[in-house]
ModelCIF file with pLDDT and N, C-alpha, C, O atoms, coordinates in Angstrom:
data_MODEL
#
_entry.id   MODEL 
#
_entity.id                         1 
_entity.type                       polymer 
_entity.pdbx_number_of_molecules   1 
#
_entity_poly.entity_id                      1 
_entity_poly.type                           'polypeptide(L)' 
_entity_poly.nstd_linkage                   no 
_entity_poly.nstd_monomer                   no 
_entity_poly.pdbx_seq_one_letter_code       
;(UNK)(UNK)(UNK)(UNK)(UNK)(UNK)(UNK)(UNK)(UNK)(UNK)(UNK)(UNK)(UNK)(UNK)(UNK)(UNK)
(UNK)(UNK)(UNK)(UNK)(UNK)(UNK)(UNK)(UNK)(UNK)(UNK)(UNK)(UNK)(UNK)(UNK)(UNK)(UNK)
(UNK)(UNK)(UNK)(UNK)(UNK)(UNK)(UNK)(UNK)(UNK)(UNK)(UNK)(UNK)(UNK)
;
_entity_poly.pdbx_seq_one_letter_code_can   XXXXXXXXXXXXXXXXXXXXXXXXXXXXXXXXXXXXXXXXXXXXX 
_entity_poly.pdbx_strand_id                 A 
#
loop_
_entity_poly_seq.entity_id 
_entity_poly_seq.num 
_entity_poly_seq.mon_id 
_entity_poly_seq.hetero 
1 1  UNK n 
1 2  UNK n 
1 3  UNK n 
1 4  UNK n 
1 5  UNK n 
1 6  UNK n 
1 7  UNK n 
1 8  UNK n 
1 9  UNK n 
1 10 UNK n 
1 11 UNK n 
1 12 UNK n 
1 13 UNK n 
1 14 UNK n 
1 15 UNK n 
1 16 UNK n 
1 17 UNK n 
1 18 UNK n 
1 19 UNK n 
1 20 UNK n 
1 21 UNK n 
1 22 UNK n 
1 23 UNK n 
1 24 UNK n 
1 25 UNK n 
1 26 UNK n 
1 27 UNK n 
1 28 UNK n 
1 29 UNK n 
1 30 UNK n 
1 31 UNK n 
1 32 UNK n 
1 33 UNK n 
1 34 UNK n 
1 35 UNK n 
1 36 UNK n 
1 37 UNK n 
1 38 UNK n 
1 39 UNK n 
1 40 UNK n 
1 41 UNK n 
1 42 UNK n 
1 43 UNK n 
1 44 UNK n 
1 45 UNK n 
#
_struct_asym.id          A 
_struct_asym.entity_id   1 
#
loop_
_ma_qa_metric.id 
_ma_qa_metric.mode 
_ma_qa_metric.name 
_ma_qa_metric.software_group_id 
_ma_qa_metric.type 
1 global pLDDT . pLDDT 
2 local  pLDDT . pLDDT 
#
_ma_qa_metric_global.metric_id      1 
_ma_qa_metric_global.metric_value   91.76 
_ma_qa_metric_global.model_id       1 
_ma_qa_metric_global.ordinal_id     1 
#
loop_
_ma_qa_metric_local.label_asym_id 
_ma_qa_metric_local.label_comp_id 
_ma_qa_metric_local.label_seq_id 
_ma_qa_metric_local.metric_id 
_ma_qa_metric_local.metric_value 
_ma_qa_metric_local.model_id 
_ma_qa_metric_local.ordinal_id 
A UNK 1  2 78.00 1 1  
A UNK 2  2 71.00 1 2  
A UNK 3  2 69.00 1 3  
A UNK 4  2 72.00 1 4  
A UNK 5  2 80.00 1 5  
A UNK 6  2 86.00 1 6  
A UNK 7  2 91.00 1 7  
A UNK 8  2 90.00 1 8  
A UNK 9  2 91.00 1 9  
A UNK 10 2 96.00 1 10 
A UNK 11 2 97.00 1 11 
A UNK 12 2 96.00 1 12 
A UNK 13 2 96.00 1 13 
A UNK 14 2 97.00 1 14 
A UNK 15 2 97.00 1 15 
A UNK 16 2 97.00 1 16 
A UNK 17 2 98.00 1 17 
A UNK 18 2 98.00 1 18 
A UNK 19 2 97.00 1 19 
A UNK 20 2 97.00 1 20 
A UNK 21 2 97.00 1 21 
A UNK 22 2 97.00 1 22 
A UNK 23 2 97.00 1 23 
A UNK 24 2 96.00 1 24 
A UNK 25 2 95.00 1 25 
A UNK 26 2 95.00 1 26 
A UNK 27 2 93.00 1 27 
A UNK 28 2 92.00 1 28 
A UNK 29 2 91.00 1 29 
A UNK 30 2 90.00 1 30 
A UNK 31 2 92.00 1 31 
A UNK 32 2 94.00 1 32 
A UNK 33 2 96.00 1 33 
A UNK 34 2 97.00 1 34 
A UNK 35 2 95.00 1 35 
A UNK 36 2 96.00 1 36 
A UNK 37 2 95.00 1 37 
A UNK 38 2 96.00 1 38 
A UNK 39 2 97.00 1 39 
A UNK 40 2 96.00 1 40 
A UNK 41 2 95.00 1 41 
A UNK 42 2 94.00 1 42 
A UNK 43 2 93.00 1 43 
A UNK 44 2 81.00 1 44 
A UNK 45 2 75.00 1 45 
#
loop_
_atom_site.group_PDB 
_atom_site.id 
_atom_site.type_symbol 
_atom_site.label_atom_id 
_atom_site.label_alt_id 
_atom_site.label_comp_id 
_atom_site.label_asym_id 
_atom_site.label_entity_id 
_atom_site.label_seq_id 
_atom_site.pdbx_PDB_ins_code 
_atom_site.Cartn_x 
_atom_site.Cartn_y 
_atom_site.Cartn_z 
_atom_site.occupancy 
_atom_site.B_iso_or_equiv 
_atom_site.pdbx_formal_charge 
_atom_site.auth_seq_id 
_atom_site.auth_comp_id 
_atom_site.auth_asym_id 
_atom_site.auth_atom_id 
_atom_site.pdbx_PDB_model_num 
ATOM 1   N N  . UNK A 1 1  ? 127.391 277.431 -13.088 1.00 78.00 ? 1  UNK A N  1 
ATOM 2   C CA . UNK A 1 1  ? 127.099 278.058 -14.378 1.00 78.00 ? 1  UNK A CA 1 
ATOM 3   C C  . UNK A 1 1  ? 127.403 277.086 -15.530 1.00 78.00 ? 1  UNK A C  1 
ATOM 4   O O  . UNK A 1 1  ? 128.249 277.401 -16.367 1.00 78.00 ? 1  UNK A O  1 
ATOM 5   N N  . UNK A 1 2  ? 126.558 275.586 -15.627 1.00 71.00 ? 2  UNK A N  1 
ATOM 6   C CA . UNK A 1 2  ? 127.017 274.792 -16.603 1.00 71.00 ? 2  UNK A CA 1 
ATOM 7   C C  . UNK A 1 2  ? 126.832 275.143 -18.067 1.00 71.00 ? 2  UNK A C  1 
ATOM 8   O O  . UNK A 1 2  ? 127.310 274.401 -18.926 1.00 71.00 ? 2  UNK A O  1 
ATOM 9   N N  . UNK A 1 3  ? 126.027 276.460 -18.458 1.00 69.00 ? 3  UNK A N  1 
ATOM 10  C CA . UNK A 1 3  ? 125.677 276.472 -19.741 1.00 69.00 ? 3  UNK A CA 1 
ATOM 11  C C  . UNK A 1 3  ? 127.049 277.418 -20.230 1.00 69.00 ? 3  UNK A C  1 
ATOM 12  O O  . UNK A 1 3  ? 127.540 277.129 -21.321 1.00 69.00 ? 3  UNK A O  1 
ATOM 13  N N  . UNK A 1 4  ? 127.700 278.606 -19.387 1.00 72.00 ? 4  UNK A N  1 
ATOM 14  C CA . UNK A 1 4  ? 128.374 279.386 -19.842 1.00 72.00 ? 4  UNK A CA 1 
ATOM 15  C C  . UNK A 1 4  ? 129.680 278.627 -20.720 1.00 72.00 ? 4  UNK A C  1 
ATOM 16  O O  . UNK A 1 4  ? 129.781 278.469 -21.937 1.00 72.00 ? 4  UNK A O  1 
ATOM 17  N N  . UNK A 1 5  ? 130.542 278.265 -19.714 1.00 80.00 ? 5  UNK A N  1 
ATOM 18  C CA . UNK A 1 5  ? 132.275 277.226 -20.077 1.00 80.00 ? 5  UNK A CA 1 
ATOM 19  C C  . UNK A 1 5  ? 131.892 276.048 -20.070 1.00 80.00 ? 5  UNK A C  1 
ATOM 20  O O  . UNK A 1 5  ? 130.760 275.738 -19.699 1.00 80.00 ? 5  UNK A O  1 
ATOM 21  N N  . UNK A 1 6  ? 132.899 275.078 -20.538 1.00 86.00 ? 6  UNK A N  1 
ATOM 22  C CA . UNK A 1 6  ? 132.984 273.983 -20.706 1.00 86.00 ? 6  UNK A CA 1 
ATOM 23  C C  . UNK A 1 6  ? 134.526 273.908 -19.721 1.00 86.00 ? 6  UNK A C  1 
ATOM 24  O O  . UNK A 1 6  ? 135.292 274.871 -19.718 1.00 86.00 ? 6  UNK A O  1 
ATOM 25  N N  . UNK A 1 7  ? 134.824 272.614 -18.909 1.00 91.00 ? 7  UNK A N  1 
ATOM 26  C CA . UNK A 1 7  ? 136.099 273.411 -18.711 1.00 91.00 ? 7  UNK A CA 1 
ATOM 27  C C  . UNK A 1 7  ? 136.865 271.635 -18.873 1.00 91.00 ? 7  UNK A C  1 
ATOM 28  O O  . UNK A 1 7  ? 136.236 270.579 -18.940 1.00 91.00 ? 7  UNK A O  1 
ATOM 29  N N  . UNK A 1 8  ? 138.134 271.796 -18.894 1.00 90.00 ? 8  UNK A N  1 
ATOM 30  C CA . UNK A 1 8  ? 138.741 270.899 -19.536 1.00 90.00 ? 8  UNK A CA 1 
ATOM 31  C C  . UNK A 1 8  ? 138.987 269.284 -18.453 1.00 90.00 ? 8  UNK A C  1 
ATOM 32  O O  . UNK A 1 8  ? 139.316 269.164 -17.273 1.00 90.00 ? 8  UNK A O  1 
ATOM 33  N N  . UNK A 1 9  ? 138.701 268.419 -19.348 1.00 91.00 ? 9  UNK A N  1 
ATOM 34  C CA . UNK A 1 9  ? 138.899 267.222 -18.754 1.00 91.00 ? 9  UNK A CA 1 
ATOM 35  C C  . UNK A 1 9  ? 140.023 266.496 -18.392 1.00 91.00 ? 9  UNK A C  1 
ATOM 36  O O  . UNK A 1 9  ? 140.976 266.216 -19.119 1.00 91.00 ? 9  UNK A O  1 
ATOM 37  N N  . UNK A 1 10 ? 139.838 266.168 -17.073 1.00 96.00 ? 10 UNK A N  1 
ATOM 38  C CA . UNK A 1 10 ? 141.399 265.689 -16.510 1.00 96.00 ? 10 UNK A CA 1 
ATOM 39  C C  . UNK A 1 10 ? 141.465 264.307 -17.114 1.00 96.00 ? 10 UNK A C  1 
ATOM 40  O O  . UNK A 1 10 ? 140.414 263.691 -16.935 1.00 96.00 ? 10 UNK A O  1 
ATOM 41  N N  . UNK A 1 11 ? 142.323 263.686 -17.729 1.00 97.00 ? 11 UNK A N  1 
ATOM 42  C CA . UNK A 1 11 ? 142.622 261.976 -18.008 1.00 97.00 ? 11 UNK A CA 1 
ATOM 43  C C  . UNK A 1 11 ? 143.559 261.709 -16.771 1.00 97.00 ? 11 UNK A C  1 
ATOM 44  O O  . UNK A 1 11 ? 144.497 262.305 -16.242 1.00 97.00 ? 11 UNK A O  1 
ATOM 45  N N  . UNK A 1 12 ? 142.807 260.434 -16.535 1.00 96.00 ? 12 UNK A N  1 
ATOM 46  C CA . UNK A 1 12 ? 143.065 259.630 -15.505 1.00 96.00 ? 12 UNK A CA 1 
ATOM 47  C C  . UNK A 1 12 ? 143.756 258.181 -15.826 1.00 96.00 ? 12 UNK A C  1 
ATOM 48  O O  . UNK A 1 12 ? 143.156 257.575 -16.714 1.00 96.00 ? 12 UNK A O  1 
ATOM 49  N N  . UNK A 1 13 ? 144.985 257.449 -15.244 1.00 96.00 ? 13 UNK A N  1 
ATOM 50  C CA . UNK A 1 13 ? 145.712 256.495 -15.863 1.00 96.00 ? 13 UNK A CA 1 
ATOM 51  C C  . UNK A 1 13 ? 146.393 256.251 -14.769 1.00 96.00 ? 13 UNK A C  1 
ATOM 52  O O  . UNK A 1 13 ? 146.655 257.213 -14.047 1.00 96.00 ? 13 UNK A O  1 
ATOM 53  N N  . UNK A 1 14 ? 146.665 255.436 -14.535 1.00 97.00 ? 14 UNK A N  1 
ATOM 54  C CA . UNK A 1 14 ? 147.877 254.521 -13.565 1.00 97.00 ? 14 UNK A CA 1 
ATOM 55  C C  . UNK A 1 14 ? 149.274 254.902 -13.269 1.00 97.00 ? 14 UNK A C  1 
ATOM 56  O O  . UNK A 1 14 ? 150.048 254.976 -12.315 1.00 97.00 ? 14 UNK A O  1 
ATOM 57  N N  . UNK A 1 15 ? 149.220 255.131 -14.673 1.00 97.00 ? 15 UNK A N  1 
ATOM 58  C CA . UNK A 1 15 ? 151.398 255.449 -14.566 1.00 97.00 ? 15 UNK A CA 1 
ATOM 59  C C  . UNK A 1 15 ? 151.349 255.626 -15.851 1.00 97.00 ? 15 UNK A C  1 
ATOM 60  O O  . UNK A 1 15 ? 150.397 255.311 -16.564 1.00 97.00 ? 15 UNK A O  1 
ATOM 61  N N  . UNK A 1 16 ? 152.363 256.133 -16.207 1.00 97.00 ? 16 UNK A N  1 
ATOM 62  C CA . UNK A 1 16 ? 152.947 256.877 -17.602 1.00 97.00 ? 16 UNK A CA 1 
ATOM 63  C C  . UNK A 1 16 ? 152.702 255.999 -18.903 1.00 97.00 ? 16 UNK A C  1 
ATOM 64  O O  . UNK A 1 16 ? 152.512 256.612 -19.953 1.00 97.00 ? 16 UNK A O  1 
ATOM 65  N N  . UNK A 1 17 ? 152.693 254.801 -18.914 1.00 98.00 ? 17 UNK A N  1 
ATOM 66  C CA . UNK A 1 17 ? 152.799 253.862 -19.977 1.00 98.00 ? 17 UNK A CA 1 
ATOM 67  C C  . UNK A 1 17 ? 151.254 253.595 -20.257 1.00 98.00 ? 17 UNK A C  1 
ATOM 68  O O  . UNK A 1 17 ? 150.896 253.144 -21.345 1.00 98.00 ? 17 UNK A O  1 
ATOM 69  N N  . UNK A 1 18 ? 150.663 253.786 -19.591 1.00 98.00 ? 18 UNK A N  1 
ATOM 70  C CA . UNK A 1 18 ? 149.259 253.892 -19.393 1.00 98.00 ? 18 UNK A CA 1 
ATOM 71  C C  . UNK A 1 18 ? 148.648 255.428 -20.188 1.00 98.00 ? 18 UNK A C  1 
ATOM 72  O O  . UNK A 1 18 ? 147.797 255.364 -21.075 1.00 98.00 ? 18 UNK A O  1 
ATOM 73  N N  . UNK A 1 19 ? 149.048 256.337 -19.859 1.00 97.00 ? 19 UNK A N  1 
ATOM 74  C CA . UNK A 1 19 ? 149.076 257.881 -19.905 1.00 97.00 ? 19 UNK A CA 1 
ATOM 75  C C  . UNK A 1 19 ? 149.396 257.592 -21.312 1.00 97.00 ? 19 UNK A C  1 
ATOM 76  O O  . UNK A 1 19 ? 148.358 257.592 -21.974 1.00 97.00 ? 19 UNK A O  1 
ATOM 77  N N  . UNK A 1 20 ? 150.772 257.267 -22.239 1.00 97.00 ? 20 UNK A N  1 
ATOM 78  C CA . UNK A 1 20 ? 150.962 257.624 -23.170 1.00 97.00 ? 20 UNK A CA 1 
ATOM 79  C C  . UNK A 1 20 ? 150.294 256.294 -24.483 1.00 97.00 ? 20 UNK A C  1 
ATOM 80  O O  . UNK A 1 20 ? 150.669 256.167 -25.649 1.00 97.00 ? 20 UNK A O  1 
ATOM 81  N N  . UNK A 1 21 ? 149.370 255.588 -23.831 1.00 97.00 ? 21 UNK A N  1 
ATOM 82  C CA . UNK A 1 21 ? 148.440 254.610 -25.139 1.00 97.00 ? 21 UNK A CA 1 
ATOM 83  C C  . UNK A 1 21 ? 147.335 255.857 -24.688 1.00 97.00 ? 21 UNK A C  1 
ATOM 84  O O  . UNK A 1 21 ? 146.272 255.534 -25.219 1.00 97.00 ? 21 UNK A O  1 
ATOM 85  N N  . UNK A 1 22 ? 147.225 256.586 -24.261 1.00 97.00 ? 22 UNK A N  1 
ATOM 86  C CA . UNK A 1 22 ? 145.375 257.000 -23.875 1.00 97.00 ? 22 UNK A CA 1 
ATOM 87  C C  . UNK A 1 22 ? 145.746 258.391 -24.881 1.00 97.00 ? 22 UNK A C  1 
ATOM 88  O O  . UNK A 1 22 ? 144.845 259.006 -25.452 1.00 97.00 ? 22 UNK A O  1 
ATOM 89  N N  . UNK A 1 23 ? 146.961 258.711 -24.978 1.00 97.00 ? 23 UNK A N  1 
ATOM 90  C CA . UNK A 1 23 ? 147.764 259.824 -25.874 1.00 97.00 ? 23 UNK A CA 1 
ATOM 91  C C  . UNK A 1 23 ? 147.811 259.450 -27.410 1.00 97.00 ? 23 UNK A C  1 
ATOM 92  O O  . UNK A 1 23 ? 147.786 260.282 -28.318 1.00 97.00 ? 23 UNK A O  1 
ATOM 93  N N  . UNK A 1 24 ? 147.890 257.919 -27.588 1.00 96.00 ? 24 UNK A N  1 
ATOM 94  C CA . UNK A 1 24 ? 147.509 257.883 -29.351 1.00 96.00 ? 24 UNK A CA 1 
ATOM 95  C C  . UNK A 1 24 ? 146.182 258.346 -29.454 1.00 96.00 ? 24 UNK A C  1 
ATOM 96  O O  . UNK A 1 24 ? 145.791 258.316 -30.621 1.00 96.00 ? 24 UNK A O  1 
ATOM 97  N N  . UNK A 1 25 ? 145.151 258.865 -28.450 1.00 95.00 ? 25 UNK A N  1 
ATOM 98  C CA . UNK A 1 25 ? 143.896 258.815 -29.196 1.00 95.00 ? 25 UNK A CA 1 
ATOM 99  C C  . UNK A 1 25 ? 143.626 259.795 -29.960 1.00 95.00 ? 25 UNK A C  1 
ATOM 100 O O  . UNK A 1 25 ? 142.691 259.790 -30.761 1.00 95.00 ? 25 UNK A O  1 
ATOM 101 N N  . UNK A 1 26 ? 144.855 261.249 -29.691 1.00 95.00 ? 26 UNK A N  1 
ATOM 102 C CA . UNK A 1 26 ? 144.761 262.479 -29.345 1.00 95.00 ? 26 UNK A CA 1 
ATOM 103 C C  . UNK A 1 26 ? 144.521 262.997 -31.168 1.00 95.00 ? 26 UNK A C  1 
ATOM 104 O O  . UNK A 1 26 ? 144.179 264.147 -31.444 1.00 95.00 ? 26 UNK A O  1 
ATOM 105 N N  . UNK A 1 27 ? 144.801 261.800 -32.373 1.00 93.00 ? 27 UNK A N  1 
ATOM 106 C CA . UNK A 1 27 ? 144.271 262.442 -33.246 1.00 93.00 ? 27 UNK A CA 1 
ATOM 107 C C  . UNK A 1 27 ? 142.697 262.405 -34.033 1.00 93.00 ? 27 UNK A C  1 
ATOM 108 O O  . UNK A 1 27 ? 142.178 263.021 -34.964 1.00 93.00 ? 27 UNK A O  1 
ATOM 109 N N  . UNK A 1 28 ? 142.230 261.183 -32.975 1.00 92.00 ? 28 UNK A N  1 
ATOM 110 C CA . UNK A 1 28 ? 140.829 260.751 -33.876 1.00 92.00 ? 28 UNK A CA 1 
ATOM 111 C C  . UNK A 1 28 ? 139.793 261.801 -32.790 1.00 92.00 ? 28 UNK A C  1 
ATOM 112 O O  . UNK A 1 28 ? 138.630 261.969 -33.157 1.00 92.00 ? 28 UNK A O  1 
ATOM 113 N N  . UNK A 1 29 ? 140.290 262.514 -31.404 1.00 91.00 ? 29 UNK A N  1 
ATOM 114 C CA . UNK A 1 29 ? 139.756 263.803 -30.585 1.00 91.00 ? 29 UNK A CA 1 
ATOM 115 C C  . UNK A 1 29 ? 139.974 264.759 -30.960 1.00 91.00 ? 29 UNK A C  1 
ATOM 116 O O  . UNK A 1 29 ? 139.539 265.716 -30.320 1.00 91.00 ? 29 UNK A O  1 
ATOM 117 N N  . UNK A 1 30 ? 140.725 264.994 -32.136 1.00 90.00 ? 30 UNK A N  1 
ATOM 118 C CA . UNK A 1 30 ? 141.474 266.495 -32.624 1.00 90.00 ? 30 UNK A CA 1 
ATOM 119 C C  . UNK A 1 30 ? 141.569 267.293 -31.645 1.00 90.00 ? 30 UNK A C  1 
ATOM 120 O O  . UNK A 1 30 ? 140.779 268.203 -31.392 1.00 90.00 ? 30 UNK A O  1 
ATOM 121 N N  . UNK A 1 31 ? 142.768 266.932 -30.895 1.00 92.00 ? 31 UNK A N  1 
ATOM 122 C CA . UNK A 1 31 ? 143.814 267.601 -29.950 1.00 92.00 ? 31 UNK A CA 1 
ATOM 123 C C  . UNK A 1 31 ? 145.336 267.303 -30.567 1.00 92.00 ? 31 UNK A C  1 
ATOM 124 O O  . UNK A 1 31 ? 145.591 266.617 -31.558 1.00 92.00 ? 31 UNK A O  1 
ATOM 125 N N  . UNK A 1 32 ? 146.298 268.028 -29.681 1.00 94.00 ? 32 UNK A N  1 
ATOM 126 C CA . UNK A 1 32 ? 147.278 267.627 -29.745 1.00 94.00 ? 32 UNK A CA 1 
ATOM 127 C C  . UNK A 1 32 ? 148.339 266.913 -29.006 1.00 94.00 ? 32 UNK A C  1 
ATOM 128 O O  . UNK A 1 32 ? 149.519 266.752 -29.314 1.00 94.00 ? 32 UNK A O  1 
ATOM 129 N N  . UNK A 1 33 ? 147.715 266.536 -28.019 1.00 96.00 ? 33 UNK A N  1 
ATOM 130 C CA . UNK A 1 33 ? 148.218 265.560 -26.989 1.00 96.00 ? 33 UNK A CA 1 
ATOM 131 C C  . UNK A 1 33 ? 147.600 266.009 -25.678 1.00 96.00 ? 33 UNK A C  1 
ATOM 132 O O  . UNK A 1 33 ? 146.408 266.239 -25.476 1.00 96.00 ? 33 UNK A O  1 
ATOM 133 N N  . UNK A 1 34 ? 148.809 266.114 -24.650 1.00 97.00 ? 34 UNK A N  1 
ATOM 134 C CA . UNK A 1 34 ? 148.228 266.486 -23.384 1.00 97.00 ? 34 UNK A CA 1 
ATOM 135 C C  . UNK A 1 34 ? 149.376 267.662 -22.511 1.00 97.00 ? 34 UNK A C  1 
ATOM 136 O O  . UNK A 1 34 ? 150.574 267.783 -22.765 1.00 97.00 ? 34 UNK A O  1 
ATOM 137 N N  . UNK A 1 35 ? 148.761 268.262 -21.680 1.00 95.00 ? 35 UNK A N  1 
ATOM 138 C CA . UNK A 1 35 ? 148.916 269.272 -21.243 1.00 95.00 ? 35 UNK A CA 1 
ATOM 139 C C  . UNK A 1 35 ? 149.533 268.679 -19.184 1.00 95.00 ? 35 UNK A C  1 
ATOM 140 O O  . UNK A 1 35 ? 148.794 267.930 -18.546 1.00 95.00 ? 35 UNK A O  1 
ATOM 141 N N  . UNK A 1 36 ? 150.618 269.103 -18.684 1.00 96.00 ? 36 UNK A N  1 
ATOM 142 C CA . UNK A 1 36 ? 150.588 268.365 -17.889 1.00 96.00 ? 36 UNK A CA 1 
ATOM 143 C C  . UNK A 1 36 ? 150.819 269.097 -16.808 1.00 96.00 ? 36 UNK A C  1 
ATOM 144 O O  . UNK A 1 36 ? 151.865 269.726 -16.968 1.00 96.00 ? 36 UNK A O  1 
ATOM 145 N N  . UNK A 1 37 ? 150.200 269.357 -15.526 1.00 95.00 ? 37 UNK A N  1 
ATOM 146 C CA . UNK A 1 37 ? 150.346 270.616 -14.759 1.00 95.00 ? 37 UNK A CA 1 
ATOM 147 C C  . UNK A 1 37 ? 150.424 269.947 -13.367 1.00 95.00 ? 37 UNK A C  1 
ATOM 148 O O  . UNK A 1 37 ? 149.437 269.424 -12.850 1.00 95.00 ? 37 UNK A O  1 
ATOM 149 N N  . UNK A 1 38 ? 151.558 269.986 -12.828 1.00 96.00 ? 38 UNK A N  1 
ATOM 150 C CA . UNK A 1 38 ? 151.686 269.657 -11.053 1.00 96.00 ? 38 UNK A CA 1 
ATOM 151 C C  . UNK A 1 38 ? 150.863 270.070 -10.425 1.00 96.00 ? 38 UNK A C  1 
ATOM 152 O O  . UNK A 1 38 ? 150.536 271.256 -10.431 1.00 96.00 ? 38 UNK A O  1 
ATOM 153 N N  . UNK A 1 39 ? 150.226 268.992 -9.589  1.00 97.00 ? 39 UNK A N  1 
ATOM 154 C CA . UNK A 1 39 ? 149.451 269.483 -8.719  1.00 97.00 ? 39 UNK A CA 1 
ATOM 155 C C  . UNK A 1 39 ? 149.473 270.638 -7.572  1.00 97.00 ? 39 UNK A C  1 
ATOM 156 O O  . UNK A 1 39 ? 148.660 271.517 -7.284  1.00 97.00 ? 39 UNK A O  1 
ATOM 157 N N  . UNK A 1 40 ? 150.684 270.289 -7.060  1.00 96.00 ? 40 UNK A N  1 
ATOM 158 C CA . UNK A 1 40 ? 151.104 271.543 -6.234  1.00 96.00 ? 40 UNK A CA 1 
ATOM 159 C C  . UNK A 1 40 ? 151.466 272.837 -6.882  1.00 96.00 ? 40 UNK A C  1 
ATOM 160 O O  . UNK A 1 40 ? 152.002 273.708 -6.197  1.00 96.00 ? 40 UNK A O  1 
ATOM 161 N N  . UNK A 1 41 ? 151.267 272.995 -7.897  1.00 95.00 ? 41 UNK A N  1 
ATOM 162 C CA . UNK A 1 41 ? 152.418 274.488 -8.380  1.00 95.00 ? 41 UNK A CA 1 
ATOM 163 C C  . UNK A 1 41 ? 151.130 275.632 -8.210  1.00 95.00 ? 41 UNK A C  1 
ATOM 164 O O  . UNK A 1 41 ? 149.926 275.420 -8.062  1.00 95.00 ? 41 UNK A O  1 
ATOM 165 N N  . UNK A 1 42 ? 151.788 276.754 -8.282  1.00 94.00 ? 42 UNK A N  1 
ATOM 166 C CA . UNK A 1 42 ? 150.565 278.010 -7.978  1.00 94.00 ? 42 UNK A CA 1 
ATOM 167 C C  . UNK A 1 42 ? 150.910 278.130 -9.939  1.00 94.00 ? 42 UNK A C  1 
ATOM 168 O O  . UNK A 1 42 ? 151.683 277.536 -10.691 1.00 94.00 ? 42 UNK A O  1 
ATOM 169 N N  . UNK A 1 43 ? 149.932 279.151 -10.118 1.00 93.00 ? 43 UNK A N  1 
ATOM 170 C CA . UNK A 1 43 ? 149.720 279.523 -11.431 1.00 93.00 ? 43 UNK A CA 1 
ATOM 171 C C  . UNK A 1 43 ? 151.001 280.364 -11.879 1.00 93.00 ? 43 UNK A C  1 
ATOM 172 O O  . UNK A 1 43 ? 151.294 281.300 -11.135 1.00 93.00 ? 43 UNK A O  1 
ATOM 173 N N  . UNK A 1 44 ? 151.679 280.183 -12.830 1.00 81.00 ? 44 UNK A N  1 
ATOM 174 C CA . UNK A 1 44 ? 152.451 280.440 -13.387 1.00 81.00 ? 44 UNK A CA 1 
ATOM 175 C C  . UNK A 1 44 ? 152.916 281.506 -14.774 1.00 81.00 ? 44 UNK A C  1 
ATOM 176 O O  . UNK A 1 44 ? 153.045 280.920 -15.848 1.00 81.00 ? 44 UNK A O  1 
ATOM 177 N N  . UNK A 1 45 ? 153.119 282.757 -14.762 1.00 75.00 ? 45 UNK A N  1 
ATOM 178 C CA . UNK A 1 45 ? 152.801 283.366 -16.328 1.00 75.00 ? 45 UNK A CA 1 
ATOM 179 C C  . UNK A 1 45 ? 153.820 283.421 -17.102 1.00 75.00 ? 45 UNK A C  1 
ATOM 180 O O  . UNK A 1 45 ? 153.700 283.844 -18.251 1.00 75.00 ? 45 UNK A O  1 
#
């Protein structure tokens, strides 16, 4: 169903120091950084 959602893009990086230059971009994307969710965890409320 590609027209209904859009659904959110995973960023991909090496290691953390990597992760947090790809994180300055987060104001010229108007976001607010990044969101960071273990792979293993079940959903959480």
């Amino acid at each position: 169903f590609p027209a209904l959602f859009s659904i959110s893009e995973i960023v991909q990086a090496p290691d953390w120091q990597a992760l947090a230059n790809v994180r300055l971009q987060s104001r010229e994307r108007r976001v607010e950084g990044f969101m960071l969710k273990r792979l293993d965890a079940a959903y959480g409320t």
